[in-house]
C-alpha atoms as a PDB file:
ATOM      1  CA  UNK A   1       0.000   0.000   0.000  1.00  0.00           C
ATOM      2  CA  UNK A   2       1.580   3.625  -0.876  1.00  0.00           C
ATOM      3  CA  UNK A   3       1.201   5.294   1.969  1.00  0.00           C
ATOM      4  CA  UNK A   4       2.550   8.541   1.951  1.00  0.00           C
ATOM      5  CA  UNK A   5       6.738   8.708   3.605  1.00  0.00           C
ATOM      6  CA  UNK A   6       5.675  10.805   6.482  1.00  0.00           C
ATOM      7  CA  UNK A   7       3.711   7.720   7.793  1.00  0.00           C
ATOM      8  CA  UNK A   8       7.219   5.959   9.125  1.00  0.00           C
ATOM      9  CA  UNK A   9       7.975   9.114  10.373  1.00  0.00           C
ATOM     10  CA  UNK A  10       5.051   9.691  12.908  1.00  0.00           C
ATOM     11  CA  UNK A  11       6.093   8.347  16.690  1.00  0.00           C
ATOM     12  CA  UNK A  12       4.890   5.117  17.376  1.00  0.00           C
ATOM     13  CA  UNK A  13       2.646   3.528  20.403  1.00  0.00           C
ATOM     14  CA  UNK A  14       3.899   0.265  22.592  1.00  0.00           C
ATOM     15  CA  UNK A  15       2.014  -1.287  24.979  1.00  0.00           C
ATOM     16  CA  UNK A  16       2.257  -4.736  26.330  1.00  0.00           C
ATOM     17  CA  UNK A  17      -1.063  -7.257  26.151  1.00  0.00           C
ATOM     18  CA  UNK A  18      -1.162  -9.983  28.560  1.00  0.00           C
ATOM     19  CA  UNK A  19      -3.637 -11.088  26.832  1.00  0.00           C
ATOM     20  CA  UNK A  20      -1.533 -11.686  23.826  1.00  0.00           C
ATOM     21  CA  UNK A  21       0.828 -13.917  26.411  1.00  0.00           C
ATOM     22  CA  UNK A  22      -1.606 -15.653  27.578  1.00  0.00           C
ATOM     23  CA  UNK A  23      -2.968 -17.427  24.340  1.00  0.00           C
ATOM     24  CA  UNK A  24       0.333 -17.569  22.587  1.00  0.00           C
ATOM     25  CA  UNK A  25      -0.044 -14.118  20.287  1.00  0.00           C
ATOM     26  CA  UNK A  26       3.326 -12.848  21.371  1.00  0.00           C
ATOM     27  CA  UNK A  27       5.847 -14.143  24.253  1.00  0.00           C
ATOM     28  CA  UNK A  28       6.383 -10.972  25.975  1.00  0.00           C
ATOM     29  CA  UNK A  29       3.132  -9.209  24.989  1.00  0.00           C
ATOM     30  CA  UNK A  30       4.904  -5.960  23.505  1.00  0.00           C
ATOM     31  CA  UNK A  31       3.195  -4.670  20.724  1.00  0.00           C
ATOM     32  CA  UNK A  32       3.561  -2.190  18.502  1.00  0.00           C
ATOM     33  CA  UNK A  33       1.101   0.140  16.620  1.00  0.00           C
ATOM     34  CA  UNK A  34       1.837   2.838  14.272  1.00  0.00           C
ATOM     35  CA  UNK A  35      -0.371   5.425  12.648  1.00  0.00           C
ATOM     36  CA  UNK A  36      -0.163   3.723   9.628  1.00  0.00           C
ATOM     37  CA  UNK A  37      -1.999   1.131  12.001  1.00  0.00           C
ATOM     38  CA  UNK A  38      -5.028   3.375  12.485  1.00  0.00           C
ATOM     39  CA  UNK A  39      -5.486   4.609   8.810  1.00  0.00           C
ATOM     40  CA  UNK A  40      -5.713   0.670   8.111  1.00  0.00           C
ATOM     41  CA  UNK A  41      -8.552   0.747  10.876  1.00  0.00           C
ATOM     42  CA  UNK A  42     -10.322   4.051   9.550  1.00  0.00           C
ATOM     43  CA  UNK A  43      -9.777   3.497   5.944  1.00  0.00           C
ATOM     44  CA  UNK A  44      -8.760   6.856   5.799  1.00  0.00           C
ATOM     45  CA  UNK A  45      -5.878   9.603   6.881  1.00  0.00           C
ATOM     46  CA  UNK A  46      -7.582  12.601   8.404  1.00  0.00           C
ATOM     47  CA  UNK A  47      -7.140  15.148  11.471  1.00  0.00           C
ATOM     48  CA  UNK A  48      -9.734  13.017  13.490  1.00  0.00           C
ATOM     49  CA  UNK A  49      -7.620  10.008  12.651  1.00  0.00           C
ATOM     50  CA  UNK A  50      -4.751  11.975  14.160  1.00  0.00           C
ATOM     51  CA  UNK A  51      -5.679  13.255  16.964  1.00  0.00           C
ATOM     52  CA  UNK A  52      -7.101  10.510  18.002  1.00  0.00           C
ATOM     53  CA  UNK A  53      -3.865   9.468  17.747  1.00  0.00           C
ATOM     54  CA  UNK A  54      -1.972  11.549  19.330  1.00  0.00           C
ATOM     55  CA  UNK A  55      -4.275  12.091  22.417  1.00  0.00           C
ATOM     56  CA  UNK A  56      -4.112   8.858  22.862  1.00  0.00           C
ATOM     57  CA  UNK A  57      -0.586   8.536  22.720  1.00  0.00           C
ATOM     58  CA  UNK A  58       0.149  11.581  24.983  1.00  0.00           C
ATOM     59  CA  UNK A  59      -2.577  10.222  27.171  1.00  0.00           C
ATOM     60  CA  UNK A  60      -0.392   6.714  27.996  1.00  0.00           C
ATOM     61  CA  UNK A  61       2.730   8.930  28.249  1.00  0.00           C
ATOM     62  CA  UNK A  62       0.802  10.998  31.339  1.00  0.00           C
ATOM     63  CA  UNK A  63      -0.276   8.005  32.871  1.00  0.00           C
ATOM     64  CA  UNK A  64       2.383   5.450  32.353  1.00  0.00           C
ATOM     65  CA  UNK A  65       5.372   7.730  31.952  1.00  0.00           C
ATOM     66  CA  UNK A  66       8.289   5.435  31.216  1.00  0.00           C
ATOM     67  CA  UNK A  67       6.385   2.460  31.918  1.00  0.00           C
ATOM     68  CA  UNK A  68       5.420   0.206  29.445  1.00  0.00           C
ATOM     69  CA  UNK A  69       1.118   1.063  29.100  1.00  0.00           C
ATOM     70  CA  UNK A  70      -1.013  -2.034  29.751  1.00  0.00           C
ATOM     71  CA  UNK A  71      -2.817  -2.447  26.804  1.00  0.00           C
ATOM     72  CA  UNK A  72      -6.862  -3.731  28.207  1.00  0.00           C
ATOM     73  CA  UNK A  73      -5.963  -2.447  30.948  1.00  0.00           C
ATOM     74  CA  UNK A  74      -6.946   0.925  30.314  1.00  0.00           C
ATOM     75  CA  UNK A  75     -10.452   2.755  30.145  1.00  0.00           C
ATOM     76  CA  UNK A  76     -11.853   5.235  27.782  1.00  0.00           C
ATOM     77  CA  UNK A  77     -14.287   7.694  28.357  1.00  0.00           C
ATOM     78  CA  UNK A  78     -15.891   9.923  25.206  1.00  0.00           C
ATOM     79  CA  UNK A  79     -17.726  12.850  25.812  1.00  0.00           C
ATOM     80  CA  UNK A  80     -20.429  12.634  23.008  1.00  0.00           C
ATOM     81  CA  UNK A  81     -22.976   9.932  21.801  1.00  0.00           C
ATOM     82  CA  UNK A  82     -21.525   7.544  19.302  1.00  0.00           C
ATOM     83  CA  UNK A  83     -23.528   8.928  16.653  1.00  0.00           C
ATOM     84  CA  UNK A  84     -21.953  12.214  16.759  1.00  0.00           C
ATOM     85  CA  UNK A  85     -19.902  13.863  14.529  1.00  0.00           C
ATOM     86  CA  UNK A  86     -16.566  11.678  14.490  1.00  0.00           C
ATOM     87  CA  UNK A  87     -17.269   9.975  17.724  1.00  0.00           C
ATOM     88  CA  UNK A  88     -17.277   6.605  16.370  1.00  0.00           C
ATOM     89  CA  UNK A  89     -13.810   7.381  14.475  1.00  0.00           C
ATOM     90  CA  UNK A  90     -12.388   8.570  17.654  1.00  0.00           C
ATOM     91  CA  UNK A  91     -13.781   5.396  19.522  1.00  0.00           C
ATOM     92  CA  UNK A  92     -12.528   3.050  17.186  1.00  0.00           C
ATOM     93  CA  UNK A  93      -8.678   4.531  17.025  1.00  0.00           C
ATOM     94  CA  UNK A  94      -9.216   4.388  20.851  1.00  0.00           C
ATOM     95  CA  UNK A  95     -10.008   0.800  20.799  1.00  0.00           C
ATOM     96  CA  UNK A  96      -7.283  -0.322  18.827  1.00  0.00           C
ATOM     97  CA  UNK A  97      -4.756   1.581  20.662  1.00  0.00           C
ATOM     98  CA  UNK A  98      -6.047   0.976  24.008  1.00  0.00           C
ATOM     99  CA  UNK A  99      -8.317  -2.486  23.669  1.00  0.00           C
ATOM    100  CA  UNK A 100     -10.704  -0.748  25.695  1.00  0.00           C
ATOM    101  CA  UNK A 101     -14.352  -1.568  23.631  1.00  0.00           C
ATOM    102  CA  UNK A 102     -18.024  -1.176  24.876  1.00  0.00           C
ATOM    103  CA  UNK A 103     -20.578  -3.317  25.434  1.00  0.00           C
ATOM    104  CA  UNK A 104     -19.387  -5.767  22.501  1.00  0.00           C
ATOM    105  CA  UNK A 105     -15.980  -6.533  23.114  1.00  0.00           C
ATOM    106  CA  UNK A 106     -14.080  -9.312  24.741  1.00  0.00           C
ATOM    107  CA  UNK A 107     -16.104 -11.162  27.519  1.00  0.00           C
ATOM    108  CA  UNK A 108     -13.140 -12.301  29.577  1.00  0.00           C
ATOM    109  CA  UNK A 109     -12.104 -15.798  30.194  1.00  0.00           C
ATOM    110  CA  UNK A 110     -13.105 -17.841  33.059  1.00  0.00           C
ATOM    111  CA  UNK A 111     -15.553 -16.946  35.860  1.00  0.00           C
ATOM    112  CA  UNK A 112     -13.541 -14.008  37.233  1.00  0.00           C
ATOM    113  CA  UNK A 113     -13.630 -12.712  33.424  1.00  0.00           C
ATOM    114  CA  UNK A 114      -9.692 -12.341  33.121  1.00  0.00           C
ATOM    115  CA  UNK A 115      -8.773 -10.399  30.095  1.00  0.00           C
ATOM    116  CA  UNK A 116     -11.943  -8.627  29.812  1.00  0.00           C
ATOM    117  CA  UNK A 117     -12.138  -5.271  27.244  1.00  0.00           C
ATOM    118  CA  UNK A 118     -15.794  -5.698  27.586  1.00  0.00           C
ATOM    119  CA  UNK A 119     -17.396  -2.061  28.953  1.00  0.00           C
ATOM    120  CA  UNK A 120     -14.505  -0.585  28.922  1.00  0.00           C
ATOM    121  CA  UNK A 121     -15.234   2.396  26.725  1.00  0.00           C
ATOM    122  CA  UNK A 122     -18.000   5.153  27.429  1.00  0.00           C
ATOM    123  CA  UNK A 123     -19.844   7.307  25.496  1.00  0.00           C
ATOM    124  CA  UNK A 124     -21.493  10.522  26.672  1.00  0.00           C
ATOM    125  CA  UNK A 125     -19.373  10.597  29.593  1.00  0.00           C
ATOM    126  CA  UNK A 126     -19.361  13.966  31.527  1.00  0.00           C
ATOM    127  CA  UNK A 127     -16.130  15.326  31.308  1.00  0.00           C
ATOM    128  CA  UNK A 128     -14.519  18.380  30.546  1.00  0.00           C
ATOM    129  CA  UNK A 129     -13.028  17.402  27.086  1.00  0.00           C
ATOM    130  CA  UNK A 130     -13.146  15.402  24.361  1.00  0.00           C
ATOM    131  CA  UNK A 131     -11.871  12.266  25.625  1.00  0.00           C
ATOM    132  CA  UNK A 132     -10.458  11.010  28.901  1.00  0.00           C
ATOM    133  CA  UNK A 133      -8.208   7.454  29.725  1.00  0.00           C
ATOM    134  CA  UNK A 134      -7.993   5.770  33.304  1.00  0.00           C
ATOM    135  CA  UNK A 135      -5.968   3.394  34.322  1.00  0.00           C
ATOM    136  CA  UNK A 136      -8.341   0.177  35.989  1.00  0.00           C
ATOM    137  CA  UNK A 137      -5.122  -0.686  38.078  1.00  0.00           C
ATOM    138  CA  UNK A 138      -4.711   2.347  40.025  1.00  0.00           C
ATOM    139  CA  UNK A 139      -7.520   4.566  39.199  1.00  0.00           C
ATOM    140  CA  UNK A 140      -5.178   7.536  37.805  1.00  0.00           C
ATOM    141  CA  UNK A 141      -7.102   9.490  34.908  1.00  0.00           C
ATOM    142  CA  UNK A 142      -6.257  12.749  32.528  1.00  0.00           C
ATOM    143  CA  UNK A 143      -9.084  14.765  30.305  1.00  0.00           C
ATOM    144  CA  UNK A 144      -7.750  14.911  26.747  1.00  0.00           C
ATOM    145  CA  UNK A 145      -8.880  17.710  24.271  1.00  0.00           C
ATOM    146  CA  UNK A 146      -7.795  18.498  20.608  1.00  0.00           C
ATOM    147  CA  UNK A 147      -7.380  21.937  19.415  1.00  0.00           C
ATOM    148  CA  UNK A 148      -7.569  21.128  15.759  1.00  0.00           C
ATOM    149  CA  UNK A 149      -7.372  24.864  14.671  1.00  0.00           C
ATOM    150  CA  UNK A 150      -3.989  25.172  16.334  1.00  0.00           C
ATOM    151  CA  UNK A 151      -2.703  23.450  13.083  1.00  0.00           C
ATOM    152  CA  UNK A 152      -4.373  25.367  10.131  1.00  0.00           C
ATOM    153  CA  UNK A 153      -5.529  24.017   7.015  1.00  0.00           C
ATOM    154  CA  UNK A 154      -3.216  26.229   4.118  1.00  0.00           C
ATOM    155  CA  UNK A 155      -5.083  28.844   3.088  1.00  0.00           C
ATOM    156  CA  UNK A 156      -5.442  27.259  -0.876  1.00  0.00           C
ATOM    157  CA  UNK A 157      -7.672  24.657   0.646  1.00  0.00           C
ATOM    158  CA  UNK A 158     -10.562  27.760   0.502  1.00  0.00           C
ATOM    159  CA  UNK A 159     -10.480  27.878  -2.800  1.00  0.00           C
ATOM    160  CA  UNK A 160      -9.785  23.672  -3.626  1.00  0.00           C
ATOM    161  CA  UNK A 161     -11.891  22.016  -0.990  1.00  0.00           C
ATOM    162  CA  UNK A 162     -15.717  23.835  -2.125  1.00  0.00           C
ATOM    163  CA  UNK A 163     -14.982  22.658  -5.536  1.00  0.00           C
ATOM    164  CA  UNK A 164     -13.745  18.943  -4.528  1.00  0.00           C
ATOM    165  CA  UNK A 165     -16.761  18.616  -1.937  1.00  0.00           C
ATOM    166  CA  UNK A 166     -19.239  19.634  -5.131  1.00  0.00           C
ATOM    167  CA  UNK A 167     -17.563  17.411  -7.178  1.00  0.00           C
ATOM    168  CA  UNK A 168     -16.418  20.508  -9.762  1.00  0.00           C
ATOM    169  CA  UNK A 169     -12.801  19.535  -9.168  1.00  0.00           C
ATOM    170  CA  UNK A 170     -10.372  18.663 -12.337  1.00  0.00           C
ATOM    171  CA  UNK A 171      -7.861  15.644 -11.667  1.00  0.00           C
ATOM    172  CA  UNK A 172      -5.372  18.410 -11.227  1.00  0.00           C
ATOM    173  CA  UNK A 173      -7.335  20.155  -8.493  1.00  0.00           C
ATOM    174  CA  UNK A 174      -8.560  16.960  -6.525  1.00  0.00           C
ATOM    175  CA  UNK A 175      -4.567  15.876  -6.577  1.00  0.00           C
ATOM    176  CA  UNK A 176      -3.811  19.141  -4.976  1.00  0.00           C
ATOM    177  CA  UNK A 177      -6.464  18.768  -2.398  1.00  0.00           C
ATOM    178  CA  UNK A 178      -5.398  15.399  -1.729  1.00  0.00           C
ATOM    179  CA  UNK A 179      -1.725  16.609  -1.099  1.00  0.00           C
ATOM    180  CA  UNK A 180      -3.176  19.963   1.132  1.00  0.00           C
ATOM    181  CA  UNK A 181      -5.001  17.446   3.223  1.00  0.00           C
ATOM    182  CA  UNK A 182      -2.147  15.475   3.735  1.00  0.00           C
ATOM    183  CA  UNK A 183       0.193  17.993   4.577  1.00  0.00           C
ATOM    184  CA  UNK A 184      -2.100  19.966   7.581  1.00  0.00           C
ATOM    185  CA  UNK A 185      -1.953  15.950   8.465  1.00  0.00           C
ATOM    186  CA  UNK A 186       1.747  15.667   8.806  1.00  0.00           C
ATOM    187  CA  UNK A 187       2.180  18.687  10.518  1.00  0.00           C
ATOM    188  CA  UNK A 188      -0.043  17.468  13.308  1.00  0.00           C
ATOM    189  CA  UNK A 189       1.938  14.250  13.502  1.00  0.00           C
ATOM    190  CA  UNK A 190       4.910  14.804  12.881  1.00  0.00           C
ATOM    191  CA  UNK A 191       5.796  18.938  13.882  1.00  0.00           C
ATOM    192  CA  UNK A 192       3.017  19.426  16.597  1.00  0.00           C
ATOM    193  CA  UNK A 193       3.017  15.805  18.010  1.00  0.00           C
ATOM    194  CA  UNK A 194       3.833  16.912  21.310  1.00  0.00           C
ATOM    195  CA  UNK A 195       2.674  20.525  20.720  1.00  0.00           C
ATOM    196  CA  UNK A 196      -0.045  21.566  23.978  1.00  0.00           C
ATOM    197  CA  UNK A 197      -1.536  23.873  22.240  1.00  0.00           C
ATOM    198  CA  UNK A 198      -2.847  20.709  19.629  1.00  0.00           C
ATOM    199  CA  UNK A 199      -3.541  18.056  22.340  1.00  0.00           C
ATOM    200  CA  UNK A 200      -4.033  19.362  26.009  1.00  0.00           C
ATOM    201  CA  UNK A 201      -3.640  17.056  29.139  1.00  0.00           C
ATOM    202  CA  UNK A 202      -4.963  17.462  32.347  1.00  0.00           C
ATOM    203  CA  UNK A 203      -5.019  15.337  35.741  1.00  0.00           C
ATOM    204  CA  UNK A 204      -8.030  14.012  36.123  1.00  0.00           C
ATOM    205  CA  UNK A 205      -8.955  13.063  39.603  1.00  0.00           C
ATOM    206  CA  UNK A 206     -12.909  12.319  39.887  1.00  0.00           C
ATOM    207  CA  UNK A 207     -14.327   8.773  40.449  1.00  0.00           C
ATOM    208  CA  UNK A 208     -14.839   6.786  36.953  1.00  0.00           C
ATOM    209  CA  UNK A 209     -17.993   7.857  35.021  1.00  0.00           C
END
């Protein structure tokens, strides 16, 4: 697949599964995803895509720090319905990255439910951002919020984008658009990827939602 360079460039995520131990997926459980992961997941490379991303990933830095993040061990909280906007694009990055899934993921095994991702991600959770991560080990949580505007679209994509979306575009200008998208892309990922001004973190310290 030709994704575009910048893709091997963008910081990746590891985590460690027990899960994956457990049934023989991977002897020490350390996996890796990458964003190139994601847009596999989406089907698509777009600022939701990558902030999702990248809140996630500074997310697991606040809360693990050095430490190696416990993938399904981890629960997500989104502030809207499912059915909102990019919700369900958010979700799904989040559930890749984190294992955390709602109602219909992984049951557990046995009677104590080991393993479990099952109701582990929330929707139209009330907290002050746009998505928050808690650790089901020790109960430490941060609000996440993406600033998208902080990293502009360039100012062409005025002109490009109305004619693209009304399907007026020549080959020439739906190239161009294609290449504008991708670049306000990169520069989220790859310049601002630890910018605060694109993803903010804060402590959060109420009881889980």
């Amino acid at each position: 697949m030709g994704f575009p360079s910048f893709f091997a460039d963008v910081p990746a995520i590891m985590l460690r599964d027990p899960l994956a131990v457990f049934l023989g997926a991977s002897d020490d459980g350390v996996i890796t995803y990458t964003y190139a992961d994601a847009v596999k997941l989406a089907g698509h490379s777009c600022p939701t895509v990558a902030g999702a991303y990248l809140m996630i990933r500074a997310g697991l830095h606040a809360l693990y720090g050095d430490e190696m993040p416990a993938r399904g061990g981890i629960e997500v909280y989104l502030r809207d319905p499912r059915d909102e906007g990019t919700t369900g694009v958010i979700a799904a990055v989040a559930t890749l990255l984190t294992g955390a899934a709602p109602e219909t993921g992984f049951g557990g095994i046995g009677a104590k439910s080991r393993f479990a991702r099952r109701n582990l991600q929330h929707f139209e959770a009330p907290i002050g951002g746009l998505m928050a991560l808690r650790r089901t080990d020790n109960g430490r949580g941060v609000i996440l919020d993406l600033n998208i505007g902080a990293v502009p679209a360039a100012p062409e994509m005025q002109t490009v984008f109305p004619r693209v979306v009304a399907e007026q575009a020549s080959a020439d200008e739906q190239a161009r658009f294609a290449a504008l998208w991708q670049d306000r892309v990169e520069r989220m990922l790859i310049r601002h990827a630890d910018d605060p001004a694109l993803v903010q973190v804060d402590a959060w310290t109420a009881e889980a939602a």
